[in-house]
Protein backbone atom coordinates (compact mmCIF):
# COMPACT_ATOMS: atom_id res chain seq x y z
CA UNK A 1 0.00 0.00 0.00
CA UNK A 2 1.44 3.58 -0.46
CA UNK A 3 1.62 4.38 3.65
CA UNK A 4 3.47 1.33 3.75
CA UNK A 5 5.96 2.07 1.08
CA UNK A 6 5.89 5.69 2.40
CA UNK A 7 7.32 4.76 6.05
CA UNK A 8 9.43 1.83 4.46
CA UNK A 9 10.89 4.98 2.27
CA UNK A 10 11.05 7.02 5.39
CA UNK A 11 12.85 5.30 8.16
CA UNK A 12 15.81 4.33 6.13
CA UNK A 13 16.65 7.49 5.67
CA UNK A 14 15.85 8.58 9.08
CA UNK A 15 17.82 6.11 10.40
CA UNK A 16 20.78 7.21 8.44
CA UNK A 17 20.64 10.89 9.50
CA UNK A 18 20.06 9.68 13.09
CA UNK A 19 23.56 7.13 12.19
CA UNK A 20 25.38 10.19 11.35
CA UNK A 21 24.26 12.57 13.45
CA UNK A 22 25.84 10.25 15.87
CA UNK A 23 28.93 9.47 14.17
CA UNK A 24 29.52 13.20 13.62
CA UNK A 25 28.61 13.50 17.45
CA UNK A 26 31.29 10.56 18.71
CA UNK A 27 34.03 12.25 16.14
CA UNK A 28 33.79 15.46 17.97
CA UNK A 29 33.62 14.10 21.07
CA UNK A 30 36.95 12.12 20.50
CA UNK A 31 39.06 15.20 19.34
CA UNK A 32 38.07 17.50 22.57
CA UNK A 33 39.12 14.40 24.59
CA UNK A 34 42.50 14.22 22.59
CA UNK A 35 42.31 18.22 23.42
CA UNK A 36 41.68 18.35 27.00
CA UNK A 37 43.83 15.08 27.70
CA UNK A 38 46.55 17.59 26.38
CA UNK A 39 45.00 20.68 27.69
CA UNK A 40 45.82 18.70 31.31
CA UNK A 41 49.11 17.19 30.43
CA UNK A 42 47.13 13.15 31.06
CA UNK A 43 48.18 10.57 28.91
CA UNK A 44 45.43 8.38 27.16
CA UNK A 45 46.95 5.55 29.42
CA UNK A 46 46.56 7.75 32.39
CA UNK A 47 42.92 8.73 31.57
CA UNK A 48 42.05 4.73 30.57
CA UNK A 49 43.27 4.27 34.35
CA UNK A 50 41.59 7.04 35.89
CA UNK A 51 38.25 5.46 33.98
CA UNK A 52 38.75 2.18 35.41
CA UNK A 53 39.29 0.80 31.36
CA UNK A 54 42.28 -0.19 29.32
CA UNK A 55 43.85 2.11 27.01
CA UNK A 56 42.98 -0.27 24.49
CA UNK A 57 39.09 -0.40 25.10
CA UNK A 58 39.61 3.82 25.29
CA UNK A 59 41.03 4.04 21.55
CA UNK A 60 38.51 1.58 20.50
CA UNK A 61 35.43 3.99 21.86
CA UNK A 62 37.03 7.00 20.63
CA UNK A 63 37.19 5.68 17.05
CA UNK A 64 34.23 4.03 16.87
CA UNK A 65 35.27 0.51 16.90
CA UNK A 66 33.58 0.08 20.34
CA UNK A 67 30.16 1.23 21.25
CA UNK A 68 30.36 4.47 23.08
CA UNK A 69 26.99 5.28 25.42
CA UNK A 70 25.49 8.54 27.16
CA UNK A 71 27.10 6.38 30.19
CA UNK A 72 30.85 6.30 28.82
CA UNK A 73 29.91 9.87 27.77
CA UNK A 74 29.52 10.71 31.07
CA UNK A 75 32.18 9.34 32.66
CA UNK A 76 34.81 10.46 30.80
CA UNK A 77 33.30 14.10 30.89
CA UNK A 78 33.16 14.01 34.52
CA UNK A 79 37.21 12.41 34.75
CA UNK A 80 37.97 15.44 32.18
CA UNK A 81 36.60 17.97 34.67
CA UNK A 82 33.17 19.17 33.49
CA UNK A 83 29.75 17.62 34.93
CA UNK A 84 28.42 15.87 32.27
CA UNK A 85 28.70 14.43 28.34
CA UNK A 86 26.30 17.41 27.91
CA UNK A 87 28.55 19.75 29.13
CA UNK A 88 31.40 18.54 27.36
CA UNK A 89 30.29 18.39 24.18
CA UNK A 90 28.79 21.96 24.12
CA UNK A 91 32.93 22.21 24.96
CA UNK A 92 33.59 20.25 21.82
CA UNK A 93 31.10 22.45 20.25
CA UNK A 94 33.21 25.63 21.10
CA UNK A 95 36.62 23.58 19.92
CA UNK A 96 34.67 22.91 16.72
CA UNK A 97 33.79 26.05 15.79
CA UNK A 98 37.32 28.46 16.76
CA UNK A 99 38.87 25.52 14.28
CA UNK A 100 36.46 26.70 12.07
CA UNK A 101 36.94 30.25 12.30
C-alpha cells in the first residue's frame, strides 16, 4: 500500500541521519578528549586508568570501533573535569567552531 511504502521509504533514511548525526557527534567528542587530555598534560593511558578501562578499550570507543553510550559519555566528561557528556560536548562544540573560524 502507499503508507506502507511511504514509512518503508522514510525510516531508512531517518535512520541514516540519526547514524550520522551520531557518528559526527562521537568524532567530535573524541578530538576535545585528545584536546583536554593535552589541555591537562594526562596521557590516554593515564585517563584509561583514571576510567577504570584499558587504554585499548579507550582508543577503541574513541574511534568508533567500540560502542560508546550517554554512560561512557559521562564518565569520561566528569574524569575530564566538566559535569556531564552534555557539558562537554557543548565544549567540543566551542573547539569545533574556533577551528572553524
Amino acid at each position: 500500500t502507499p503508507t506502507t511504502f511511504f514509512i518503508a521509504h522514510v525510516a531508512p533514511s531517518s535512520h541514516m541521519r540519526y547514524c550520522h548525526a551520531m557518528e559526527t557527534t562521537r568524532m567530535m567528542f573524541a578530538r576535545a578528549v585528545n584536546v583536554r587530555l593535552e589541555q591537562i598534560g594526562l596521557s590516554k593511558g593515564e585517563f584509561a586508568a583514571k576510567l577504570g578501562i584499558s587504554q585499548a578499550t579507550l582508543s577503541n570507543r574513541l574511534a568508533g570501533r567500540r560502542r560508546l553510550d550517554t554512560d561512557h559519555m559521562d564518565s569520561m566528561a566528569q574524569a575530564l573535569g566538566f559535569k556531564d557528556a552534555f557539558a562537554f560536548i557543548a565544549y567540543a562544540k566551542s573547539l569545533d567552531e574556533m577551528a572553524a573560524a
